[in-house]
N, C-alpha and C. Protein backbone atom coordinates (compact mmCIF):
# COMPACT_ATOMS: atom_id res chain seq x y z
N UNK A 1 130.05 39.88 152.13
CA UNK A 1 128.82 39.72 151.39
C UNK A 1 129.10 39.18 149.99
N UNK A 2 130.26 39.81 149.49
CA UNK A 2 130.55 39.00 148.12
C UNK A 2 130.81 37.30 147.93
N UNK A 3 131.31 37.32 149.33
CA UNK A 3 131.40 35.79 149.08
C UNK A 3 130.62 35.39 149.33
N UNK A 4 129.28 35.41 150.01
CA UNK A 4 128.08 34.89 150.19
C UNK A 4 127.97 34.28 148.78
N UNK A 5 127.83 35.69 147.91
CA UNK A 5 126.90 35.72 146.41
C UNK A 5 128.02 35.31 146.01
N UNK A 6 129.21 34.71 146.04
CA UNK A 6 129.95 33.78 144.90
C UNK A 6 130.23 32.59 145.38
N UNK A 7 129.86 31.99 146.51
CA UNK A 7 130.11 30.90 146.76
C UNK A 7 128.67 30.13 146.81
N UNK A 8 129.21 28.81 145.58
CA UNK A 8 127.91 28.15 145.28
C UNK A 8 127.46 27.47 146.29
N UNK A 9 128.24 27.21 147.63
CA UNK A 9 127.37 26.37 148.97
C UNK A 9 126.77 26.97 149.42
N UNK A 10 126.71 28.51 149.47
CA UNK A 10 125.95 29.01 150.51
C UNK A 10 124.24 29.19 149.57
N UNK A 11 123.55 28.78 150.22
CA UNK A 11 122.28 28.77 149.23
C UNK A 11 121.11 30.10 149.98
N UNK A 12 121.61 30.48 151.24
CA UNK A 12 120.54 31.31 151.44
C UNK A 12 121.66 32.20 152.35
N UNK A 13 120.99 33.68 152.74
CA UNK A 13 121.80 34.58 153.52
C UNK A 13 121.57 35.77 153.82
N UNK A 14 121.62 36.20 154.85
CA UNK A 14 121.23 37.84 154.96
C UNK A 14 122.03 38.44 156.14
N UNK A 15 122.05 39.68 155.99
CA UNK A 15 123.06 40.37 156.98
C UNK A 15 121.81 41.32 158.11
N UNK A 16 121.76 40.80 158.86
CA UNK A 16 121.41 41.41 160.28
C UNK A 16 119.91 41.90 160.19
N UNK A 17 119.22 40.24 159.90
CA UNK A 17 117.74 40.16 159.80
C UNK A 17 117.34 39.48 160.97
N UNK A 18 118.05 39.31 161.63
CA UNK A 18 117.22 37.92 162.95
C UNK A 18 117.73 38.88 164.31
N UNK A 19 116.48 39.00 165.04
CA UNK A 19 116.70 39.76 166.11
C UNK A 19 116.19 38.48 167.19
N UNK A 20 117.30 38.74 167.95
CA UNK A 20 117.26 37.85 169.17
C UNK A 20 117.51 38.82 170.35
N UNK A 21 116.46 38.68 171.67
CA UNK A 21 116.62 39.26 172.72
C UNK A 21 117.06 38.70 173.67
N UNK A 22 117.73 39.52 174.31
CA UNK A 22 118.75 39.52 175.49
C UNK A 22 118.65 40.44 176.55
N UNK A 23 119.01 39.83 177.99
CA UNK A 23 118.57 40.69 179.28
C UNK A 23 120.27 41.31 179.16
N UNK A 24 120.43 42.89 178.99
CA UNK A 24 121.28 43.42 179.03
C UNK A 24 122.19 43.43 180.84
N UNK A 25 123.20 43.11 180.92
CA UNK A 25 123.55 43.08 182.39
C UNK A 25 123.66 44.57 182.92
N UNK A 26 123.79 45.80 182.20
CA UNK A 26 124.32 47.02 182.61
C UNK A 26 123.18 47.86 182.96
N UNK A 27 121.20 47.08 182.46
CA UNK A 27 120.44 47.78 183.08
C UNK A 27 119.32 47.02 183.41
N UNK A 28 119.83 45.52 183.53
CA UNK A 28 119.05 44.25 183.40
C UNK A 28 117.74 44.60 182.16
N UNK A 29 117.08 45.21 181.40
CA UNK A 29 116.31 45.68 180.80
C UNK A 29 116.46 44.40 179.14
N UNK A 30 115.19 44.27 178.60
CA UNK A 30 115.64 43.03 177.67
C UNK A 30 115.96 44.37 176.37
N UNK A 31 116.84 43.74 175.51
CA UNK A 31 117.38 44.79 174.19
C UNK A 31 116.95 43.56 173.18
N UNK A 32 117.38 43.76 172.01
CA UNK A 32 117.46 42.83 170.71
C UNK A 32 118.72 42.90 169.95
N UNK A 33 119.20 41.59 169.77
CA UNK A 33 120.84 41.50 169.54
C UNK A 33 120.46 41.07 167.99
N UNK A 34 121.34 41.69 166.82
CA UNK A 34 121.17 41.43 165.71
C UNK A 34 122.63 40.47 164.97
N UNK A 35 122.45 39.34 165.07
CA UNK A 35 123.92 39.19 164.64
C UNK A 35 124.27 39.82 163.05
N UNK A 36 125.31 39.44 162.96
CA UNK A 36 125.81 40.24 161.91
C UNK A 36 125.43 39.52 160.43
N UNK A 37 125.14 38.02 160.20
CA UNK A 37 124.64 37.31 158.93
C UNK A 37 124.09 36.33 159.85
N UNK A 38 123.09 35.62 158.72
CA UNK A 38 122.53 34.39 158.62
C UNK A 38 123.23 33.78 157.38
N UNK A 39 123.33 31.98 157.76
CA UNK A 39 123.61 31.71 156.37
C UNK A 39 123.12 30.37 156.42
N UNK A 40 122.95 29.99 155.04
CA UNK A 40 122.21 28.61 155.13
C UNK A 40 123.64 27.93 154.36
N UNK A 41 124.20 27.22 154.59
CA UNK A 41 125.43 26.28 153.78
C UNK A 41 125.03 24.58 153.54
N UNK A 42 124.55 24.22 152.50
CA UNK A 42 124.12 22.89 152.58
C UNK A 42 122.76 22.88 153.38
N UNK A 43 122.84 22.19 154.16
CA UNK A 43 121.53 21.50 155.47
C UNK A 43 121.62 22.50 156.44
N UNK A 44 122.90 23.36 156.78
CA UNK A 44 123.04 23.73 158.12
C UNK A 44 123.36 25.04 157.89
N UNK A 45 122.23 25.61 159.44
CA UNK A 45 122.37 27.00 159.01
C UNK A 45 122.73 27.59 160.35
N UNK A 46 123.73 29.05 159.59
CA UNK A 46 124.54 29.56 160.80
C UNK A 46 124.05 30.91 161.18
N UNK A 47 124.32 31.22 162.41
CA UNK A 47 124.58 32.79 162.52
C UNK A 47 125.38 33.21 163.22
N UNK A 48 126.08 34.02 161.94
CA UNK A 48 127.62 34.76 162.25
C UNK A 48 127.54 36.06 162.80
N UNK A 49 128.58 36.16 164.19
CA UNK A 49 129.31 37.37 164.59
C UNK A 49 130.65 37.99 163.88
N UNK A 50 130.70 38.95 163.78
CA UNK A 50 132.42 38.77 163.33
C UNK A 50 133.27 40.43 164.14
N UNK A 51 133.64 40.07 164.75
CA UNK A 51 134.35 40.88 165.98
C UNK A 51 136.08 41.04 166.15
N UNK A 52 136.42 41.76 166.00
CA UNK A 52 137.84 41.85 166.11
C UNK A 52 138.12 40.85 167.03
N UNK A 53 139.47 40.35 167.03
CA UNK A 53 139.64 39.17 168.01
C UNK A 53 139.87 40.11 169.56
N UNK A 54 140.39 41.12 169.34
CA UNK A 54 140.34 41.69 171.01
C UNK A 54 138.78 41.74 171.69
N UNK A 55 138.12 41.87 170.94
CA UNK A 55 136.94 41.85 171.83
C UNK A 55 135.76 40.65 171.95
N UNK A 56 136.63 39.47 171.81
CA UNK A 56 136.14 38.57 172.19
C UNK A 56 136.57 38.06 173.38
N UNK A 57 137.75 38.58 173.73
CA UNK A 57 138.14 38.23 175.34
C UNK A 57 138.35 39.35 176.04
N UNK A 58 138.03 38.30 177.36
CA UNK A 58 137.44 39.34 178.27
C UNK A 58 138.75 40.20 178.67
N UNK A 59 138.37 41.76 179.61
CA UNK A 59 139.75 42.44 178.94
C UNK A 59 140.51 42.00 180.73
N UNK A 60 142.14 42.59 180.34
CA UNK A 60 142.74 42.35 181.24
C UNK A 60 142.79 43.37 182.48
N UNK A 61 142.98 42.98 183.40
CA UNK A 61 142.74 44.32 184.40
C UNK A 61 144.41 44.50 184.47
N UNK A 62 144.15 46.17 184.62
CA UNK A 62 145.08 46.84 184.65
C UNK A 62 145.84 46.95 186.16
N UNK A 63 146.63 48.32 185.76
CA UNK A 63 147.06 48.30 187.60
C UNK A 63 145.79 49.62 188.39
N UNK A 64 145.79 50.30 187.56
CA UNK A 64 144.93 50.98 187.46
C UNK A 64 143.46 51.34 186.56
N UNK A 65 142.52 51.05 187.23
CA UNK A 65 140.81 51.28 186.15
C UNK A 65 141.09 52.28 185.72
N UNK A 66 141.18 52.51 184.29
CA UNK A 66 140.97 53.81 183.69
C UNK A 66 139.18 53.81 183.00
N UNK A 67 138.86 55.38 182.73
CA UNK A 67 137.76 54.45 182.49
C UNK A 67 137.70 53.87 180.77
N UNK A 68 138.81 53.81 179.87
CA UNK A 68 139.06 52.65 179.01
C UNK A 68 138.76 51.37 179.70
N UNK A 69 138.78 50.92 180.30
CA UNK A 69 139.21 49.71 181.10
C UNK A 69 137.65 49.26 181.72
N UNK A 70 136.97 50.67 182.25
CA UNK A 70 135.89 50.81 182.78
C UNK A 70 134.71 50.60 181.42
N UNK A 71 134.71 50.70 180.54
CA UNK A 71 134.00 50.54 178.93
C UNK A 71 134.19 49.64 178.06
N UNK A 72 135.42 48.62 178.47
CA UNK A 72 135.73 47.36 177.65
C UNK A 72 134.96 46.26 178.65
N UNK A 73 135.20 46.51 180.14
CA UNK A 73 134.54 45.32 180.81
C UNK A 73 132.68 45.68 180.81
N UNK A 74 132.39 46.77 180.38
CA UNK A 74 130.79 47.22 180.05
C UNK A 74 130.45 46.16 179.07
N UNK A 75 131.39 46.50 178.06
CA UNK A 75 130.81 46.11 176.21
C UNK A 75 130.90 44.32 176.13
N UNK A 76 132.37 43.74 177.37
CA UNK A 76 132.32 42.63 177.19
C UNK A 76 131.50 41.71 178.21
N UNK A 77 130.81 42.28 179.17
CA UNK A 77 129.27 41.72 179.55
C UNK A 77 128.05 41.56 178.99
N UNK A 78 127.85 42.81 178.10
CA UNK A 78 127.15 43.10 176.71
C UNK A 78 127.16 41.94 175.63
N UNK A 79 128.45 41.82 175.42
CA UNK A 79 128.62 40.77 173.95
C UNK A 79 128.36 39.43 174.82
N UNK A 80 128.91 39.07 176.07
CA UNK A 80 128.63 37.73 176.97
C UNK A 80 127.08 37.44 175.92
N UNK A 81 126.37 38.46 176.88
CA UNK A 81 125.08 38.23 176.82
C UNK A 81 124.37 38.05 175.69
N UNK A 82 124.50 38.92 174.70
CA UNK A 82 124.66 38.46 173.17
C UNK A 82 124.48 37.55 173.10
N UNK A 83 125.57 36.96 172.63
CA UNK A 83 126.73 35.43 172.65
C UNK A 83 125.69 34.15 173.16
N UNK A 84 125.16 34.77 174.77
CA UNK A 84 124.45 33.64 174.82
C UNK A 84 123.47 33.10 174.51
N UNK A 85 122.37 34.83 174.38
CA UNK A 85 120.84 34.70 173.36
C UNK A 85 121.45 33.61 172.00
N UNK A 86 122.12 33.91 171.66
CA UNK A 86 122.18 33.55 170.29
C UNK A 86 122.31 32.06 169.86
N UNK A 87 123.44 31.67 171.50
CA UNK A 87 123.50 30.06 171.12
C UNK A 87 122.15 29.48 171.80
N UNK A 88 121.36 30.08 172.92
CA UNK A 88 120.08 29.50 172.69
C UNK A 88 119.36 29.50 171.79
N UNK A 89 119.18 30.61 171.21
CA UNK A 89 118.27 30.76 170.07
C UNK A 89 118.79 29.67 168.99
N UNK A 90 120.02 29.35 168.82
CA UNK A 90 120.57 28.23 168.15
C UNK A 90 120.16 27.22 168.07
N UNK A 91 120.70 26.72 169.77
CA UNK A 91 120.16 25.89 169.80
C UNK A 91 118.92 25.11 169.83
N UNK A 92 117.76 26.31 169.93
CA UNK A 92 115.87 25.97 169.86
C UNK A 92 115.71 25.42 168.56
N UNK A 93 116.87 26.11 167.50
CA UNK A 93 116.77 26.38 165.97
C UNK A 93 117.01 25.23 165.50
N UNK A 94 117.94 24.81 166.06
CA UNK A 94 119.25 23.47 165.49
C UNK A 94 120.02 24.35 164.74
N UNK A 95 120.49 25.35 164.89
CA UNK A 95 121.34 26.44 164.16
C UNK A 95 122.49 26.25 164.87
N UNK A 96 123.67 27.12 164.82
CA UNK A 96 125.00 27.03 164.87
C UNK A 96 125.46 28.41 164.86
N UNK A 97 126.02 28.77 166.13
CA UNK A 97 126.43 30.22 166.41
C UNK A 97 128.13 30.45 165.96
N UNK A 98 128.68 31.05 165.40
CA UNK A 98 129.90 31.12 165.32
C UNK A 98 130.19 32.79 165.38
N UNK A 99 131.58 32.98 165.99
CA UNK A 99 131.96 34.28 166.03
C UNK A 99 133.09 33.98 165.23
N UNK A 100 133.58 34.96 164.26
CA UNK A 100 134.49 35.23 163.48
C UNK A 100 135.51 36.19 163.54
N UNK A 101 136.17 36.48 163.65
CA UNK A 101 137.98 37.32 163.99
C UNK A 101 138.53 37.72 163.20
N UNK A 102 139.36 38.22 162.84
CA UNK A 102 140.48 38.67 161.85
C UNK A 102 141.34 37.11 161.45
N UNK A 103 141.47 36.56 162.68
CA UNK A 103 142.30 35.16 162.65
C UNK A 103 141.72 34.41 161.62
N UNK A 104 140.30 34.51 161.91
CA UNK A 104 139.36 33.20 160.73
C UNK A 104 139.45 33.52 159.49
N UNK A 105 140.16 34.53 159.30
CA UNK A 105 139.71 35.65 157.64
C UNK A 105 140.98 35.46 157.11
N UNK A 106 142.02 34.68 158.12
CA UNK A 106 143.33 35.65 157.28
C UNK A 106 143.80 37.17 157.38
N UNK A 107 143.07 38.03 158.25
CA UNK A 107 143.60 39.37 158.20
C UNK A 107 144.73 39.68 159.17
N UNK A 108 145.49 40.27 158.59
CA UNK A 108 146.58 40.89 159.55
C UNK A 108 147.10 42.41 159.72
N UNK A 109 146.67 42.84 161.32
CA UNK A 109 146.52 44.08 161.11
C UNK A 109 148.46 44.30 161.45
N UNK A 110 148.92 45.72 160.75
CA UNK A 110 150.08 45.77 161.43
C UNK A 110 150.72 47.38 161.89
């Protein structure tokens, strides 16, 4: 958020004002997905996810389902679906969906 308010490109912005709905896969039922910012940069305006990079891919199967295993492949049908409201809603918008990582930031966990 600080860099929102110190960086002179970004001219407009808010954190988790735009609700976009989505048919949840785990009870087909529609929910409302909030991404995490809006931002206006120049002409073009985005809306950002920002997600640890593990849970942007889908998880690996084990040798055995634990139910860890059983709650990561829940959450990452969940975010699918997300993910996809959002680049429609994007794209109706002419907006621009991006998900963000630790990778995009520079962070390194250790």
């Amino acid at each position: 958020m600080n860099w929102c308010d110190m960086n002179e490109s970004v001219l407009e912005w808010g954190s988790e004002e735009i609700a976009i709905p989505y048919r949840s896969p785990l009870d087909n039922r529609m929910h409302r997905y909030f991404p995490d910012f809006y931002m206006k940069i120049g002409s073009k305006k985005y809306l950002i996810e920002i997600k640890p990079y593990r849970f942007t891919q889908e998880p690996n199967i084990p040798k055995r389902k634990t139910k860890r295993f059983i709650t990561e492949v829940k959450q990452w049908g969940v975010n699918l679906a997300k993910w996809e409201a959002a680049k429609e809603a994007c794209l109706d918008n002419g907006w621009e969906f991006k998900i963000i990582t630790e990778k995009e930031l520079g962070i390194s966990y250790k």
